[in-house]
N, C-alpha and C. Protein backbone atom coordinates (compact mmCIF):
# COMPACT_ATOMS: atom_id res chain seq x y z
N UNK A 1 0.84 -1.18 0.00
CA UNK A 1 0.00 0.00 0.00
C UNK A 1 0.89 1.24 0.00
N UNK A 2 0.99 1.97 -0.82
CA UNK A 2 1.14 3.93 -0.67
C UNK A 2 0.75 4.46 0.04
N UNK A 3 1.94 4.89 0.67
CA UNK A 3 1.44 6.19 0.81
C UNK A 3 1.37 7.27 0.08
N UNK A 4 0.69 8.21 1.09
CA UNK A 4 0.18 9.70 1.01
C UNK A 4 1.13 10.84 1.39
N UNK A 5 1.65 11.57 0.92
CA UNK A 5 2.32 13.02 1.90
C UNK A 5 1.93 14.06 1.10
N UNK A 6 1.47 15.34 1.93
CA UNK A 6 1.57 16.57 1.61
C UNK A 6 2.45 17.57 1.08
N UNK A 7 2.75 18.27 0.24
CA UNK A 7 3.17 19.03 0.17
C UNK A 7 2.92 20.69 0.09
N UNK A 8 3.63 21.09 1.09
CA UNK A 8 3.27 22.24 1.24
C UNK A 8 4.15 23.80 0.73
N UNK A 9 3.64 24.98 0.13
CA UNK A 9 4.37 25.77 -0.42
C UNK A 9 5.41 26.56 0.99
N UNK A 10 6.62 26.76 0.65
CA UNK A 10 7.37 27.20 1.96
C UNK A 10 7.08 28.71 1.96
N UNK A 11 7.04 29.64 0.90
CA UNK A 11 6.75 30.96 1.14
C UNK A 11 4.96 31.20 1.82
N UNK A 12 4.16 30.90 1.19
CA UNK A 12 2.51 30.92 2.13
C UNK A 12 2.31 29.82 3.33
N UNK A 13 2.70 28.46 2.96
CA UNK A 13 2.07 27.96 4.16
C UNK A 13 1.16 26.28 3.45
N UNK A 14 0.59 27.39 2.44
CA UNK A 14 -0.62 26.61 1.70
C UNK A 14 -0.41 25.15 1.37
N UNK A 15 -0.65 24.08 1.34
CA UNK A 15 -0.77 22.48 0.96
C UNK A 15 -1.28 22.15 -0.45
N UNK A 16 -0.57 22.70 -1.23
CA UNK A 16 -1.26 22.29 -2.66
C UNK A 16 -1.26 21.26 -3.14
N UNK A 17 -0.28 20.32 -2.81
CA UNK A 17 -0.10 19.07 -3.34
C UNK A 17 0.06 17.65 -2.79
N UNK A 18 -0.43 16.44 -3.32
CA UNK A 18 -0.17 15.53 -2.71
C UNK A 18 0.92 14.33 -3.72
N UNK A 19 2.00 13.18 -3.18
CA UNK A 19 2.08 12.23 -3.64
C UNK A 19 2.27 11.37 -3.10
N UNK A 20 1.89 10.14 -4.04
CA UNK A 20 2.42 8.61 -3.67
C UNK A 20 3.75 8.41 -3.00
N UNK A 21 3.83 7.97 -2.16
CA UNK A 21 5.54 7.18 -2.32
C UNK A 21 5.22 5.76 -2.23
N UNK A 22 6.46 5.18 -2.02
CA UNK A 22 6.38 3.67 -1.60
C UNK A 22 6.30 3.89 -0.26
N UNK A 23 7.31 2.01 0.28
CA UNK A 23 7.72 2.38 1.62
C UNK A 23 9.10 2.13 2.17
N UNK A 24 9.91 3.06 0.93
CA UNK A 24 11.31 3.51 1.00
C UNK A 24 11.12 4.16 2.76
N UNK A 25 12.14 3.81 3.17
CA UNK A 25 12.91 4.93 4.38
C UNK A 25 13.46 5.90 3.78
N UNK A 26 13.26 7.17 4.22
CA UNK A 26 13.87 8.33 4.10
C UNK A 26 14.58 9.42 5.01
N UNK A 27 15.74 9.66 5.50
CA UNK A 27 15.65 10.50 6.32
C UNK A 27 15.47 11.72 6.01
N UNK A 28 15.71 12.05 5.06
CA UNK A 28 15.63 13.86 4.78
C UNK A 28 13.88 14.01 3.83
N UNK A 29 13.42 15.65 4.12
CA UNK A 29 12.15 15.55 4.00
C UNK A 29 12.53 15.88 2.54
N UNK A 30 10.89 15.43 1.66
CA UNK A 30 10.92 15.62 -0.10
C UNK A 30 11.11 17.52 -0.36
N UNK A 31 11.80 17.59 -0.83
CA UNK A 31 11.86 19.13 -1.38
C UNK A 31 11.75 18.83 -2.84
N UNK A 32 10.43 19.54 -3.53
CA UNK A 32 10.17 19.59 -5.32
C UNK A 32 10.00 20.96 -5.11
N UNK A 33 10.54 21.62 -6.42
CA UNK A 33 9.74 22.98 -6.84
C UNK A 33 8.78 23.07 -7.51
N UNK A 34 7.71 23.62 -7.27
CA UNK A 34 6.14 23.03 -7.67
C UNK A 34 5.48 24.67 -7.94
N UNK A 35 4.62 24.71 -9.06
CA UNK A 35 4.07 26.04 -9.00
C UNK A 35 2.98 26.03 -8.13
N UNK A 36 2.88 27.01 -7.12
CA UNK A 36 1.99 28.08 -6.23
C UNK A 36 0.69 28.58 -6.56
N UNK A 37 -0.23 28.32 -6.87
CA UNK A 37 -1.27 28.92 -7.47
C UNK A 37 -1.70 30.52 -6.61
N UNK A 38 -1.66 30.19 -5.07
CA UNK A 38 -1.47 31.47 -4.36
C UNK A 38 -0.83 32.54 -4.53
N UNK A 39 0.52 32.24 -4.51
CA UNK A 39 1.88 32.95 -5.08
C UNK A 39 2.20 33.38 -5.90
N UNK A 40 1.56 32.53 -7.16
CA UNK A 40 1.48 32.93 -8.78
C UNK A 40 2.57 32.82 -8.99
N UNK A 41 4.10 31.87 -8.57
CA UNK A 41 5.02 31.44 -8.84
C UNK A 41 5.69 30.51 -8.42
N UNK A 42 6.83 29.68 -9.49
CA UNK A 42 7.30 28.39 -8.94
C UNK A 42 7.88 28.72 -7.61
N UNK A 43 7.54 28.07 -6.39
CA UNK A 43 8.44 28.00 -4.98
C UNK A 43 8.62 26.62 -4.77
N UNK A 44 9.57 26.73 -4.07
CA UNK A 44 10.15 25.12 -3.31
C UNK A 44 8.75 24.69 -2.12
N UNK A 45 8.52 23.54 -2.77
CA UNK A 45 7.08 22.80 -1.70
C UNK A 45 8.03 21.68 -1.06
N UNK A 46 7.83 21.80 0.38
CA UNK A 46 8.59 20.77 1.59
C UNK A 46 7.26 19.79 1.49
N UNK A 47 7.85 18.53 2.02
CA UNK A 47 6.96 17.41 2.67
C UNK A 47 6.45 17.99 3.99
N UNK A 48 5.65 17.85 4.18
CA UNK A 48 4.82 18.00 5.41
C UNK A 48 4.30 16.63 6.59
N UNK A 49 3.95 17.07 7.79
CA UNK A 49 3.63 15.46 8.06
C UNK A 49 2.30 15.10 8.31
């Protein structure tokens, strides 16, 4: 089964996105640059928990 994680934009706050992972171990959190629809520009979206 997949999981689920959030991603959230680091300049607003906002949770725009979600993805799959497996069930790799990870220690460090997912950092993608993802466009902002709030922001109205690409920002770096952290994993959230």
């Amino acid at each position: 089964m997949k999981k689920k994680l959030a991603l959230a934009c680091t300049e607003c706050g906002s949770r725009n996105y979600t993805k799959d992972v497996g069930d790799k171990v990870r220690t460090e959190r997912l950092e993608i640059k993802k466009y902002c629809r709030y922001c109205k520009k690409h920002t770096l979206h952290r994993e959230t928990k």
